[in-house]
C-alpha atoms as a PDB file:
ATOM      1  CA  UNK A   1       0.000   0.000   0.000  1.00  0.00           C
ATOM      2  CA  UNK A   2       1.306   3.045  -0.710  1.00  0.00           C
ATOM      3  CA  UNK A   3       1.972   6.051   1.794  1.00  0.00           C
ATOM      4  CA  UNK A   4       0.194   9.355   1.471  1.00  0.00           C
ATOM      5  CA  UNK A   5       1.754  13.008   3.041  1.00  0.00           C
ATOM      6  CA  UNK A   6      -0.130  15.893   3.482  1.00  0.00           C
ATOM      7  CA  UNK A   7       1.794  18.823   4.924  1.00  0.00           C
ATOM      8  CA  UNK A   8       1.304  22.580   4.849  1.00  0.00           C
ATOM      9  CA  UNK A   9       4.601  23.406   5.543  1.00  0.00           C
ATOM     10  CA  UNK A  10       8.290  21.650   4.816  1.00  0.00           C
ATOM     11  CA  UNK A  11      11.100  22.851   7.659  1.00  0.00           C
ATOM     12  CA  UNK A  12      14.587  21.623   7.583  1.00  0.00           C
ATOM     13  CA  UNK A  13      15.801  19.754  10.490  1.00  0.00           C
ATOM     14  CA  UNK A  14      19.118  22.078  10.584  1.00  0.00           C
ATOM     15  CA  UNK A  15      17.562  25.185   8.913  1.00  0.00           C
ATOM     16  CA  UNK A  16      14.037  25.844   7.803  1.00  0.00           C
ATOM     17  CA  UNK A  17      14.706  26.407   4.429  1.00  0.00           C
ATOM     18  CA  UNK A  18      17.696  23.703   4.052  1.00  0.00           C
ATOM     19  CA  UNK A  19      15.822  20.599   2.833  1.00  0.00           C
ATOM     20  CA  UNK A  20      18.511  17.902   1.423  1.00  0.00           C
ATOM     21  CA  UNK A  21      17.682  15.558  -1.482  1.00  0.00           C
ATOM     22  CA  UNK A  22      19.617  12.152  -2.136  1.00  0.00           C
ATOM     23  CA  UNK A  23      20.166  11.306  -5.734  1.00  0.00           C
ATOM     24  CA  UNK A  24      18.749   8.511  -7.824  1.00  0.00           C
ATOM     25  CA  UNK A  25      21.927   6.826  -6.978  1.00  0.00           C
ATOM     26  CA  UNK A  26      22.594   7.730  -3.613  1.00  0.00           C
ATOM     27  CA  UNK A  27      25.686   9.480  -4.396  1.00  0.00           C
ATOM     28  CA  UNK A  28      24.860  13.089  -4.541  1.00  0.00           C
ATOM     29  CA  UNK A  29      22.519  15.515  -2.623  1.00  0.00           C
ATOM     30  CA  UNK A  30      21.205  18.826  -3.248  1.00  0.00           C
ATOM     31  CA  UNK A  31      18.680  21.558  -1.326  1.00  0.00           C
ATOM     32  CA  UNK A  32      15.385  20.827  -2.675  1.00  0.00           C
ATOM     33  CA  UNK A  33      15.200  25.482  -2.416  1.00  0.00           C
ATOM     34  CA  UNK A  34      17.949  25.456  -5.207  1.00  0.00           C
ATOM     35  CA  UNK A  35      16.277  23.000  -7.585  1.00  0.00           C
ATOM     36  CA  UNK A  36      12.427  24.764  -7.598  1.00  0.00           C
ATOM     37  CA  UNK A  37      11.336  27.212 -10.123  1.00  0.00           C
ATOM     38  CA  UNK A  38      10.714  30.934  -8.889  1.00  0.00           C
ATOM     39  CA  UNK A  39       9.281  32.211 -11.114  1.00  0.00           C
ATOM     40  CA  UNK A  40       7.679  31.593 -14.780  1.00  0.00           C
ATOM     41  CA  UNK A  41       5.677  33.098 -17.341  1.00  0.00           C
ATOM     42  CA  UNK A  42       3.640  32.249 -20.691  1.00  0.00           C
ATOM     43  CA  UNK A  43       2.979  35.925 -22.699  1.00  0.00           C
ATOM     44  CA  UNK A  44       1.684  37.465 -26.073  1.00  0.00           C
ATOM     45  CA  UNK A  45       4.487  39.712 -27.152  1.00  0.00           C
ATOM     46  CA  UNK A  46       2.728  41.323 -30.539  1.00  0.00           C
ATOM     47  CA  UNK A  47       1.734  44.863 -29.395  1.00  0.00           C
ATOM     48  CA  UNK A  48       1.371  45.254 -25.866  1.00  0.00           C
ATOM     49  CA  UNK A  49       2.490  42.248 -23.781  1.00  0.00           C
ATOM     50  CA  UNK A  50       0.098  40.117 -22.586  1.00  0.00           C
ATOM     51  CA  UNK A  51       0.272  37.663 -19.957  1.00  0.00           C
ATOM     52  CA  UNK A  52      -1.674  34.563 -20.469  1.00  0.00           C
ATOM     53  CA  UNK A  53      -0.590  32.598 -16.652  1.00  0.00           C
ATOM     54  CA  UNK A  54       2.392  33.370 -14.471  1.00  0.00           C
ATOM     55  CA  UNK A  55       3.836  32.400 -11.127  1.00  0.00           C
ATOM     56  CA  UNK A  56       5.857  35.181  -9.155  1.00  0.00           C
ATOM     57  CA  UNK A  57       5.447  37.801 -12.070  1.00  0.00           C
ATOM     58  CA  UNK A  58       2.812  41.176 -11.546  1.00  0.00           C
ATOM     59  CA  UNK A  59       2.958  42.230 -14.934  1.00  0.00           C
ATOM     60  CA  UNK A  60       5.250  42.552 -18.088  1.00  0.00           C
ATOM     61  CA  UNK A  61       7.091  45.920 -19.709  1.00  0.00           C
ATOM     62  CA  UNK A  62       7.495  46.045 -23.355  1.00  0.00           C
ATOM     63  CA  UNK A  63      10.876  47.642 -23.863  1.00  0.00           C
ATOM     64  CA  UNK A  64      11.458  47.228 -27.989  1.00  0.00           C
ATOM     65  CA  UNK A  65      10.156  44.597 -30.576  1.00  0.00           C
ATOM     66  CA  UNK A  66      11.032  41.470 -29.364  1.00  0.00           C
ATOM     67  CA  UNK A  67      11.825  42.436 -25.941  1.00  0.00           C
ATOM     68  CA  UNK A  68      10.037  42.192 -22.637  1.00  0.00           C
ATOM     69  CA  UNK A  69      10.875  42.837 -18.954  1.00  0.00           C
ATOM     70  CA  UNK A  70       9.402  40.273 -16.412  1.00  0.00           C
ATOM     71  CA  UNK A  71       8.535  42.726 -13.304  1.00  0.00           C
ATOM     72  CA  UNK A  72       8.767  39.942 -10.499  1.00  0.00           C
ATOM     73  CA  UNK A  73       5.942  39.702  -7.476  1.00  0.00           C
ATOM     74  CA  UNK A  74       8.603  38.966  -5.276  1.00  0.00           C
ATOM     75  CA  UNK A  75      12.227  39.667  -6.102  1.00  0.00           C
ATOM     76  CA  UNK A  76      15.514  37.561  -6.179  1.00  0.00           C
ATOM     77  CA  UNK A  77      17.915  37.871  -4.312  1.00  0.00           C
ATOM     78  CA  UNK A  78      20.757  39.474  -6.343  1.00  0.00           C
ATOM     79  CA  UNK A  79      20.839  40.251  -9.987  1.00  0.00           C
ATOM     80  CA  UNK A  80      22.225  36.710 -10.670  1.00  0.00           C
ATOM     81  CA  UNK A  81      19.976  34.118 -11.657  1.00  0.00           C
ATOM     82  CA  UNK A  82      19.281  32.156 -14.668  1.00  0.00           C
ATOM     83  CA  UNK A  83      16.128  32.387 -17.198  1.00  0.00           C
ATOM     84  CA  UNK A  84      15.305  30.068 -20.199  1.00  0.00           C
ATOM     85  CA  UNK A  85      12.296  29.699 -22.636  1.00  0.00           C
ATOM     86  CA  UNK A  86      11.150  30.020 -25.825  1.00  0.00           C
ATOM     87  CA  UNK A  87       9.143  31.963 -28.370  1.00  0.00           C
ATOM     88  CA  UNK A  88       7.472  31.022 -31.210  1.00  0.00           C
ATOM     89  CA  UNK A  89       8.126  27.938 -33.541  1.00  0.00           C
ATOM     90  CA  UNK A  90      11.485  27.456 -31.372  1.00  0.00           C
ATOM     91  CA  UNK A  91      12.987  30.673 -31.538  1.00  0.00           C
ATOM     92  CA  UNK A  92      15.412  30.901 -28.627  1.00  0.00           C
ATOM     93  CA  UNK A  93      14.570  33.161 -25.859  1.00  0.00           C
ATOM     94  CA  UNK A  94      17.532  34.592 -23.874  1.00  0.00           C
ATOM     95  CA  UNK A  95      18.357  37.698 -21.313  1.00  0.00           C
ATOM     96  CA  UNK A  96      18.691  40.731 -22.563  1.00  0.00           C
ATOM     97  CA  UNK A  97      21.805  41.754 -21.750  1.00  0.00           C
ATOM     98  CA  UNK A  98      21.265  45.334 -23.442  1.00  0.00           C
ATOM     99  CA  UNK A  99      18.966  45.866 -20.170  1.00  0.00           C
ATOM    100  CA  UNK A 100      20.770  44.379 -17.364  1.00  0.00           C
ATOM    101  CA  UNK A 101      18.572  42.103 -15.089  1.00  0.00           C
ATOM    102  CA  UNK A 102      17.891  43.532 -11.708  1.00  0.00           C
ATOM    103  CA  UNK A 103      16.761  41.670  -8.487  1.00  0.00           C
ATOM    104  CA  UNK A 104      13.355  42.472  -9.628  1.00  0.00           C
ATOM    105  CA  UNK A 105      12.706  42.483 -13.224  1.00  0.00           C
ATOM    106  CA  UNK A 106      14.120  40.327 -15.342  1.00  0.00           C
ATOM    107  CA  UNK A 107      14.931  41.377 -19.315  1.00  0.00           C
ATOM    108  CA  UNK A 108      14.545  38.732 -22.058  1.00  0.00           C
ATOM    109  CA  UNK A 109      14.458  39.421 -25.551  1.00  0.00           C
ATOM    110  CA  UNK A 110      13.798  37.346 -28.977  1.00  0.00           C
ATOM    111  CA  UNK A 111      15.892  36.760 -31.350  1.00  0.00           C
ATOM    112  CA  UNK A 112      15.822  34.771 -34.878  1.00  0.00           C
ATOM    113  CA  UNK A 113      17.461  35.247 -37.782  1.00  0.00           C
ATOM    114  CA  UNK A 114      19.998  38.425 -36.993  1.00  0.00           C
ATOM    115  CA  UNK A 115      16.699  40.322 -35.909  1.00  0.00           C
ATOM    116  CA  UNK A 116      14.445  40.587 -32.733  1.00  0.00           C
ATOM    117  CA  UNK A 117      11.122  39.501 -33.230  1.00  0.00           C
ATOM    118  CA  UNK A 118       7.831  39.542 -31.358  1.00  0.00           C
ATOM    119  CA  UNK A 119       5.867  36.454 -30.974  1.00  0.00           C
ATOM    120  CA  UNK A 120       2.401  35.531 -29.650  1.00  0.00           C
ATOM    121  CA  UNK A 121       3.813  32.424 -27.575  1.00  0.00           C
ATOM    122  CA  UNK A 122       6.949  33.053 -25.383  1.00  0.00           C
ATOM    123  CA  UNK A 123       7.502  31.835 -22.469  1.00  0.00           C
ATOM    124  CA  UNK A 124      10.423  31.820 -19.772  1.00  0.00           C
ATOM    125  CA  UNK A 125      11.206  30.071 -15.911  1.00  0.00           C
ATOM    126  CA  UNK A 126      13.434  31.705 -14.069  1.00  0.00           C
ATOM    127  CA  UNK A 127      15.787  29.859 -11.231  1.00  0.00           C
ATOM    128  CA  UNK A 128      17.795  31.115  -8.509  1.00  0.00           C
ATOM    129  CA  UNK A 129      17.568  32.898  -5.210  1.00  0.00           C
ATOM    130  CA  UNK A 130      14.649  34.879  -4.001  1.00  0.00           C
ATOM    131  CA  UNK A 131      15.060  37.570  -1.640  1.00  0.00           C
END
Protein backbone atom coordinates (compact mmCIF):
# COMPACT_ATOMS: atom_id res chain seq x y z
CA UNK A 1 0.00 0.00 0.00
CA UNK A 2 1.31 3.04 -0.71
CA UNK A 3 1.97 6.05 1.79
CA UNK A 4 0.19 9.35 1.47
CA UNK A 5 1.75 13.01 3.04
CA UNK A 6 -0.13 15.89 3.48
CA UNK A 7 1.79 18.82 4.92
CA UNK A 8 1.30 22.58 4.85
CA UNK A 9 4.60 23.41 5.54
CA UNK A 10 8.29 21.65 4.82
CA UNK A 11 11.10 22.85 7.66
CA UNK A 12 14.59 21.62 7.58
CA UNK A 13 15.80 19.75 10.49
CA UNK A 14 19.12 22.08 10.58
CA UNK A 15 17.56 25.18 8.91
CA UNK A 16 14.04 25.84 7.80
CA UNK A 17 14.71 26.41 4.43
CA UNK A 18 17.70 23.70 4.05
CA UNK A 19 15.82 20.60 2.83
CA UNK A 20 18.51 17.90 1.42
CA UNK A 21 17.68 15.56 -1.48
CA UNK A 22 19.62 12.15 -2.14
CA UNK A 23 20.17 11.31 -5.73
CA UNK A 24 18.75 8.51 -7.82
CA UNK A 25 21.93 6.83 -6.98
CA UNK A 26 22.59 7.73 -3.61
CA UNK A 27 25.69 9.48 -4.40
CA UNK A 28 24.86 13.09 -4.54
CA UNK A 29 22.52 15.52 -2.62
CA UNK A 30 21.21 18.83 -3.25
CA UNK A 31 18.68 21.56 -1.33
CA UNK A 32 15.39 20.83 -2.68
CA UNK A 33 15.20 25.48 -2.42
CA UNK A 34 17.95 25.46 -5.21
CA UNK A 35 16.28 23.00 -7.58
CA UNK A 36 12.43 24.76 -7.60
CA UNK A 37 11.34 27.21 -10.12
CA UNK A 38 10.71 30.93 -8.89
CA UNK A 39 9.28 32.21 -11.11
CA UNK A 40 7.68 31.59 -14.78
CA UNK A 41 5.68 33.10 -17.34
CA UNK A 42 3.64 32.25 -20.69
CA UNK A 43 2.98 35.93 -22.70
CA UNK A 44 1.68 37.47 -26.07
CA UNK A 45 4.49 39.71 -27.15
CA UNK A 46 2.73 41.32 -30.54
CA UNK A 47 1.73 44.86 -29.40
CA UNK A 48 1.37 45.25 -25.87
CA UNK A 49 2.49 42.25 -23.78
CA UNK A 50 0.10 40.12 -22.59
CA UNK A 51 0.27 37.66 -19.96
CA UNK A 52 -1.67 34.56 -20.47
CA UNK A 53 -0.59 32.60 -16.65
CA UNK A 54 2.39 33.37 -14.47
CA UNK A 55 3.84 32.40 -11.13
CA UNK A 56 5.86 35.18 -9.16
CA UNK A 57 5.45 37.80 -12.07
CA UNK A 58 2.81 41.18 -11.55
CA UNK A 59 2.96 42.23 -14.93
CA UNK A 60 5.25 42.55 -18.09
CA UNK A 61 7.09 45.92 -19.71
CA UNK A 62 7.49 46.04 -23.35
CA UNK A 63 10.88 47.64 -23.86
CA UNK A 64 11.46 47.23 -27.99
CA UNK A 65 10.16 44.60 -30.58
CA UNK A 66 11.03 41.47 -29.36
CA UNK A 67 11.83 42.44 -25.94
CA UNK A 68 10.04 42.19 -22.64
CA UNK A 69 10.88 42.84 -18.95
CA UNK A 70 9.40 40.27 -16.41
CA UNK A 71 8.53 42.73 -13.30
CA UNK A 72 8.77 39.94 -10.50
CA UNK A 73 5.94 39.70 -7.48
CA UNK A 74 8.60 38.97 -5.28
CA UNK A 75 12.23 39.67 -6.10
CA UNK A 76 15.51 37.56 -6.18
CA UNK A 77 17.92 37.87 -4.31
CA UNK A 78 20.76 39.47 -6.34
CA UNK A 79 20.84 40.25 -9.99
CA UNK A 80 22.23 36.71 -10.67
CA UNK A 81 19.98 34.12 -11.66
CA UNK A 82 19.28 32.16 -14.67
CA UNK A 83 16.13 32.39 -17.20
CA UNK A 84 15.31 30.07 -20.20
CA UNK A 85 12.30 29.70 -22.64
CA UNK A 86 11.15 30.02 -25.83
CA UNK A 87 9.14 31.96 -28.37
CA UNK A 88 7.47 31.02 -31.21
CA UNK A 89 8.13 27.94 -33.54
CA UNK A 90 11.49 27.46 -31.37
CA UNK A 91 12.99 30.67 -31.54
CA UNK A 92 15.41 30.90 -28.63
CA UNK A 93 14.57 33.16 -25.86
CA UNK A 94 17.53 34.59 -23.87
CA UNK A 95 18.36 37.70 -21.31
CA UNK A 96 18.69 40.73 -22.56
CA UNK A 97 21.81 41.75 -21.75
CA UNK A 98 21.27 45.33 -23.44
CA UNK A 99 18.97 45.87 -20.17
CA UNK A 100 20.77 44.38 -17.36
CA UNK A 101 18.57 42.10 -15.09
CA UNK A 102 17.89 43.53 -11.71
CA UNK A 103 16.76 41.67 -8.49
CA UNK A 104 13.36 42.47 -9.63
CA UNK A 105 12.71 42.48 -13.22
CA UNK A 106 14.12 40.33 -15.34
CA UNK A 107 14.93 41.38 -19.31
CA UNK A 108 14.54 38.73 -22.06
CA UNK A 109 14.46 39.42 -25.55
CA UNK A 110 13.80 37.35 -28.98
CA UNK A 111 15.89 36.76 -31.35
CA UNK A 112 15.82 34.77 -34.88
CA UNK A 113 17.46 35.25 -37.78
CA UNK A 114 20.00 38.43 -36.99
CA UNK A 115 16.70 40.32 -35.91
CA UNK A 116 14.45 40.59 -32.73
CA UNK A 117 11.12 39.50 -33.23
CA UNK A 118 7.83 39.54 -31.36
CA UNK A 119 5.87 36.45 -30.97
CA UNK A 120 2.40 35.53 -29.65
CA UNK A 121 3.81 32.42 -27.57
CA UNK A 122 6.95 33.05 -25.38
CA UNK A 123 7.50 31.84 -22.47
CA UNK A 124 10.42 31.82 -19.77
CA UNK A 125 11.21 30.07 -15.91
CA UNK A 126 13.43 31.70 -14.07
CA UNK A 127 15.79 29.86 -11.23
CA UNK A 128 17.80 31.12 -8.51
CA UNK A 129 17.57 32.90 -5.21
CA UNK A 130 14.65 34.88 -4.00
CA UNK A 131 15.06 37.57 -1.64
Amino acid sequence: MASILKVDDLRGNTAAGDITITSEGGAATMQLQQGVIKAWCKWDNTGTPTQDDSLNVSSLTDTATGRTGLNLTNYMGSQYYAASGFGSNGYPMMSDLSSANTSSVCNVMIWYGGSYLDSTIPSALITGDLA
